[in-house]
C-alpha atoms as a PDB file:
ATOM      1  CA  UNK A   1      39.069  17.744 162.605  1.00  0.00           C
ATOM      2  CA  UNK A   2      41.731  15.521 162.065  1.00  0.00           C
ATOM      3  CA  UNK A   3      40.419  11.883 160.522  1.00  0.00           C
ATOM      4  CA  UNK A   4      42.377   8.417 161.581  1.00  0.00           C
ATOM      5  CA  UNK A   5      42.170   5.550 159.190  1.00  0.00           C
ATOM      6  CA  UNK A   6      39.373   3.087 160.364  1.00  0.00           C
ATOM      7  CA  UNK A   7      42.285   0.181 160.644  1.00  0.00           C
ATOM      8  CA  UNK A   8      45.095   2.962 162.624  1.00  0.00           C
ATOM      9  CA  UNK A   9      46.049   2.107 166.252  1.00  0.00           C
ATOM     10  CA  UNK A  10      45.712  -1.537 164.916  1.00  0.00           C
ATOM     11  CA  UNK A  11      49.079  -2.342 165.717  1.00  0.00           C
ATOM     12  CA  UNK A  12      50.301  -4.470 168.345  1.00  0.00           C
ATOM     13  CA  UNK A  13      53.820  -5.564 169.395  1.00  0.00           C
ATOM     14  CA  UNK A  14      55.513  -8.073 167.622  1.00  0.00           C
ATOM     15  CA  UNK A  15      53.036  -8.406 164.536  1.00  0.00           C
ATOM     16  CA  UNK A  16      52.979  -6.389 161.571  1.00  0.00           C
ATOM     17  CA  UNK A  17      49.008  -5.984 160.600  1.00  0.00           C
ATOM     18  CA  UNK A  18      49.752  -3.467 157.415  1.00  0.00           C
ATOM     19  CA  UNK A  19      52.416  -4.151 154.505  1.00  0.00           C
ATOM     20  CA  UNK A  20      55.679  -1.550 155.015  1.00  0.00           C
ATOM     21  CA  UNK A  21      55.456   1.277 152.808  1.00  0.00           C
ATOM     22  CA  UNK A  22      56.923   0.651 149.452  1.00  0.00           C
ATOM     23  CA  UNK A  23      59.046   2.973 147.702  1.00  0.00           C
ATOM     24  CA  UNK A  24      57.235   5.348 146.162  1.00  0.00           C
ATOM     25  CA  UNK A  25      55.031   5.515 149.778  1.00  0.00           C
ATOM     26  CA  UNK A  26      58.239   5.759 151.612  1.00  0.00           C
ATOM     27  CA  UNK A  27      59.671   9.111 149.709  1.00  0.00           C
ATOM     28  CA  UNK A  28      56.626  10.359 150.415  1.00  0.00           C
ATOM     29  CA  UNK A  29      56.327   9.583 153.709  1.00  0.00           C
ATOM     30  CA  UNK A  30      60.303  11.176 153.335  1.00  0.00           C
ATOM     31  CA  UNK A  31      59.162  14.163 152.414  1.00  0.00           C
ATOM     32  CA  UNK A  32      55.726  15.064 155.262  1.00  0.00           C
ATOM     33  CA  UNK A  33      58.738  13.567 157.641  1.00  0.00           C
ATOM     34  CA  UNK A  34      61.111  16.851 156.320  1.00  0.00           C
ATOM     35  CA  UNK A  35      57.806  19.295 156.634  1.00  0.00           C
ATOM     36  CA  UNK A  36      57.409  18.036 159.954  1.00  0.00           C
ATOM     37  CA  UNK A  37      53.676  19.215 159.670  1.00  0.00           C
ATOM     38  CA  UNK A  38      50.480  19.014 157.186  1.00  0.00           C
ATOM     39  CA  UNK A  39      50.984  19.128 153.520  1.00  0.00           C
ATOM     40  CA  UNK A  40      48.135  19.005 150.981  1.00  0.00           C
ATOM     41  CA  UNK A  41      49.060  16.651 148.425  1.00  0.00           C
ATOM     42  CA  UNK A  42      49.673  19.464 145.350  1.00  0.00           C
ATOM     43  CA  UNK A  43      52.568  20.829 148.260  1.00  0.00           C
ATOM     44  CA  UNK A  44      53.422  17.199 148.713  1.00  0.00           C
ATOM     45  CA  UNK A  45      53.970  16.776 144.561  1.00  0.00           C
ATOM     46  CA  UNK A  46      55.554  19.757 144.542  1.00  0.00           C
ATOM     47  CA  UNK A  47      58.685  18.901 147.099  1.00  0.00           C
ATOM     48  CA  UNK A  48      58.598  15.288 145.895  1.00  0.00           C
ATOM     49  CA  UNK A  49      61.826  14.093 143.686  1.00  0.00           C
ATOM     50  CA  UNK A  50      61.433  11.003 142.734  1.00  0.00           C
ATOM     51  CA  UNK A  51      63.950  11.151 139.600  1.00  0.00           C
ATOM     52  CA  UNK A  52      61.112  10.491 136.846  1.00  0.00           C
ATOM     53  CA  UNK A  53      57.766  12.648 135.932  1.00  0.00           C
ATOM     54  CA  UNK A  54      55.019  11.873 138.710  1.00  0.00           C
ATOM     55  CA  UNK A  55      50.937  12.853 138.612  1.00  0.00           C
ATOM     56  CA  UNK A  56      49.342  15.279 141.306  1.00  0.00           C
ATOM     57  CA  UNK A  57      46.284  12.019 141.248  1.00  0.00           C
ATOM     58  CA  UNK A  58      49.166   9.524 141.526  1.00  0.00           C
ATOM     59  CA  UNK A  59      50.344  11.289 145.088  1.00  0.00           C
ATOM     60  CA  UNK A  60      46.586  11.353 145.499  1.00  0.00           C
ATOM     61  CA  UNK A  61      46.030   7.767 145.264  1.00  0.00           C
ATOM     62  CA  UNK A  62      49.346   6.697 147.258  1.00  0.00           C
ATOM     63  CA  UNK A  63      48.467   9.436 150.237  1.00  0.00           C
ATOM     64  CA  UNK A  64      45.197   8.217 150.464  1.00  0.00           C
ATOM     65  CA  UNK A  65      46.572   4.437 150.597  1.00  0.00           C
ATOM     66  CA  UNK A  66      49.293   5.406 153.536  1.00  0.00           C
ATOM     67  CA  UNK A  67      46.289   7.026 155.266  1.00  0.00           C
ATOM     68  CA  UNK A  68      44.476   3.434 154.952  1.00  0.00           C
ATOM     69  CA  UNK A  69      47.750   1.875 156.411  1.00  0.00           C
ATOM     70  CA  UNK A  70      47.435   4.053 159.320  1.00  0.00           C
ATOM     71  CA  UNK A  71      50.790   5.513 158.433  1.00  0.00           C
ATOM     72  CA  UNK A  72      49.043   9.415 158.154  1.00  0.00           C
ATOM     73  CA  UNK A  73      46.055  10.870 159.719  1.00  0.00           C
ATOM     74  CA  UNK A  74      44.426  14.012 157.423  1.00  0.00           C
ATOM     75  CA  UNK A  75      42.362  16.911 158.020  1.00  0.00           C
ATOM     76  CA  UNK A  76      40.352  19.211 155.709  1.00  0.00           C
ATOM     77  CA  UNK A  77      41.848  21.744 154.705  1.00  0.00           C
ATOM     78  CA  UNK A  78      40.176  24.121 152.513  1.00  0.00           C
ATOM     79  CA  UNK A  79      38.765  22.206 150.073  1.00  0.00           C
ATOM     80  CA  UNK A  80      41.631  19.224 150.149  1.00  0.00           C
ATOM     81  CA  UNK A  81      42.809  16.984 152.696  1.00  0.00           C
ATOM     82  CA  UNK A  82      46.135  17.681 154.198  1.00  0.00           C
ATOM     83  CA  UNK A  83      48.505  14.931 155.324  1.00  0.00           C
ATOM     84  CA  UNK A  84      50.771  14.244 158.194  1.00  0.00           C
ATOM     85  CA  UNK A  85      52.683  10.954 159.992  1.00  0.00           C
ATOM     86  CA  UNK A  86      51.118   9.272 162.744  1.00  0.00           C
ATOM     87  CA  UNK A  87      54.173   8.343 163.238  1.00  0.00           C
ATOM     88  CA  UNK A  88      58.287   9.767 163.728  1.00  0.00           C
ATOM     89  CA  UNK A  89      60.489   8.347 161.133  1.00  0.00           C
ATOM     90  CA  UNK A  90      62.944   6.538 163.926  1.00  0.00           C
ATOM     91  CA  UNK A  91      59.519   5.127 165.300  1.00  0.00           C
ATOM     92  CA  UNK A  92      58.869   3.860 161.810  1.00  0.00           C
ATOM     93  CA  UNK A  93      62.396   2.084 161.948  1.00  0.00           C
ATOM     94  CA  UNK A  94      61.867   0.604 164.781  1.00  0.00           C
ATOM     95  CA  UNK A  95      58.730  -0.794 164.012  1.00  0.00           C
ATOM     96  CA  UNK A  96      60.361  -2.255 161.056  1.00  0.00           C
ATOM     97  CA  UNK A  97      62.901  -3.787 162.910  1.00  0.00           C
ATOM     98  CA  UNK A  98      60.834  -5.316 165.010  1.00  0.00           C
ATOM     99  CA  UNK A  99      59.013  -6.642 162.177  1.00  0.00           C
ATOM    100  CA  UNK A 100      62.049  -8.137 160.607  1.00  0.00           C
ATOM    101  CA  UNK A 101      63.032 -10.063 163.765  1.00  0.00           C
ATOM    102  CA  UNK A 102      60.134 -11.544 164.432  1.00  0.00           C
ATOM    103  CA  UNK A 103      60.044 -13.056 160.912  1.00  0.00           C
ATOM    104  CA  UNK A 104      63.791 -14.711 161.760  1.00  0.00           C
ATOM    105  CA  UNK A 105      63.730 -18.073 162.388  1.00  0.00           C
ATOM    106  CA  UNK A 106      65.860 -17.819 165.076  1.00  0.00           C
ATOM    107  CA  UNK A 107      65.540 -14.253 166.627  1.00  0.00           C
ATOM    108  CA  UNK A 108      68.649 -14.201 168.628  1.00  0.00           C
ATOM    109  CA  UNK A 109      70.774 -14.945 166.326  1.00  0.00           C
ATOM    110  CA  UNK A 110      69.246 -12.490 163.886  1.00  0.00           C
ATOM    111  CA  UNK A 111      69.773  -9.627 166.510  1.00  0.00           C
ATOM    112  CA  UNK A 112      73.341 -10.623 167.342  1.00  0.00           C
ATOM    113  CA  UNK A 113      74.189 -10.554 163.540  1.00  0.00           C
ATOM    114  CA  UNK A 114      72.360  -7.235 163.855  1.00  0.00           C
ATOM    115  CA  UNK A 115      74.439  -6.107 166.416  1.00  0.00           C
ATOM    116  CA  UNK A 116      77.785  -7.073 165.315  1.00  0.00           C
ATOM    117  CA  UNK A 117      77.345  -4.611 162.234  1.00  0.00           C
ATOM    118  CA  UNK A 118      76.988  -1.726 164.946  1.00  0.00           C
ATOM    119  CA  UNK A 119      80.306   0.334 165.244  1.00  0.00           C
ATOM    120  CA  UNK A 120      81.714   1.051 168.664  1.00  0.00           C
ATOM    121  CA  UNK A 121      79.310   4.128 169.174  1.00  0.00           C
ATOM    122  CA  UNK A 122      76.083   2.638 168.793  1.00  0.00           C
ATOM    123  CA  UNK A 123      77.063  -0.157 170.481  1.00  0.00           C
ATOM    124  CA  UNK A 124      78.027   2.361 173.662  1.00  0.00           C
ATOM    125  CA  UNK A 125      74.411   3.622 173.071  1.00  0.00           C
ATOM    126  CA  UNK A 126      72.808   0.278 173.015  1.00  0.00           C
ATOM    127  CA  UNK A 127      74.789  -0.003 176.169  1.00  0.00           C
ATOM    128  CA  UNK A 128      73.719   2.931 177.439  1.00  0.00           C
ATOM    129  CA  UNK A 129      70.024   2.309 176.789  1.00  0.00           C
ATOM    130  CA  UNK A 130      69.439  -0.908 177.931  1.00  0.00           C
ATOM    131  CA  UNK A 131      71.163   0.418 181.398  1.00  0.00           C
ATOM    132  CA  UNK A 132      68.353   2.889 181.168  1.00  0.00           C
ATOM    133  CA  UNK A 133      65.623   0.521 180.549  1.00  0.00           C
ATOM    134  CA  UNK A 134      66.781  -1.532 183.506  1.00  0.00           C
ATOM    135  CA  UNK A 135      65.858   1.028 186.075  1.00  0.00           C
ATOM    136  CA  UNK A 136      62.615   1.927 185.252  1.00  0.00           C
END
């Protein structure tokens, strides 16, 4: 049975309700995003390079604090939870995105500064998906 955080699905547009994973939450995060399924959080530790010496009860605790964030759901497994995003990595993105313009003071402007560091491509895509978004 998979188990949601009692504050998950909490979310609503425009407002960021949970604090954006730091560092060491985001390489984890990183790495159940590379699985692209359930890890346990000894197979977590184990695929985890963080550059300096890191505790199994560390990626414990910091698993168990993304699950409170909403930002992984877990499921028994055996005898230990195992962990997996509620939650694509270019959803993620975009969710911090949106959080980021809607602390600008003057949104607009922070998107068009946004979109002047696109290069030609993404700005065709951009293009390309608003035309999409118009239709439907």
């Amino acid at each position: 049975m998979v188990e949601r955080s009692p504050r998950a699905g909490r979310r609503r547009i425009g407002v960021l309700h949970r604090s954006p994973p730091g560092s060491l939450e985001q390489s984890i995060l990183e790495v159940l995003w590379d699985d692209d399924g359930s890890l346990t959080p000894g197979q977590v530790h184990e695929r985890l390079d963080t550059g300096r010496p890191l505790g199994y009860t560390t990626v414990m605790t910091v698993l168990v604090r993304l699950w409170r964030k909403g930002l992984v759901e877990r499921e028994t497994t055996g005898r230990a939870y195992s962990y997996r995003p509620t939650a694509s990595r270019e959803d993620e993105g975009a969710e911090r995105m949106e959080a980021i313009l809607a602390a600008a003071a003057d949104r607009p402007a922070a998107l068009g500064h946004l979109i002047e560091r696109l290069d030609d491509a993404e700005r065709a895509q951009l293009r390309r998906l608003l035309g999409l978004r118009r239709r439907t």
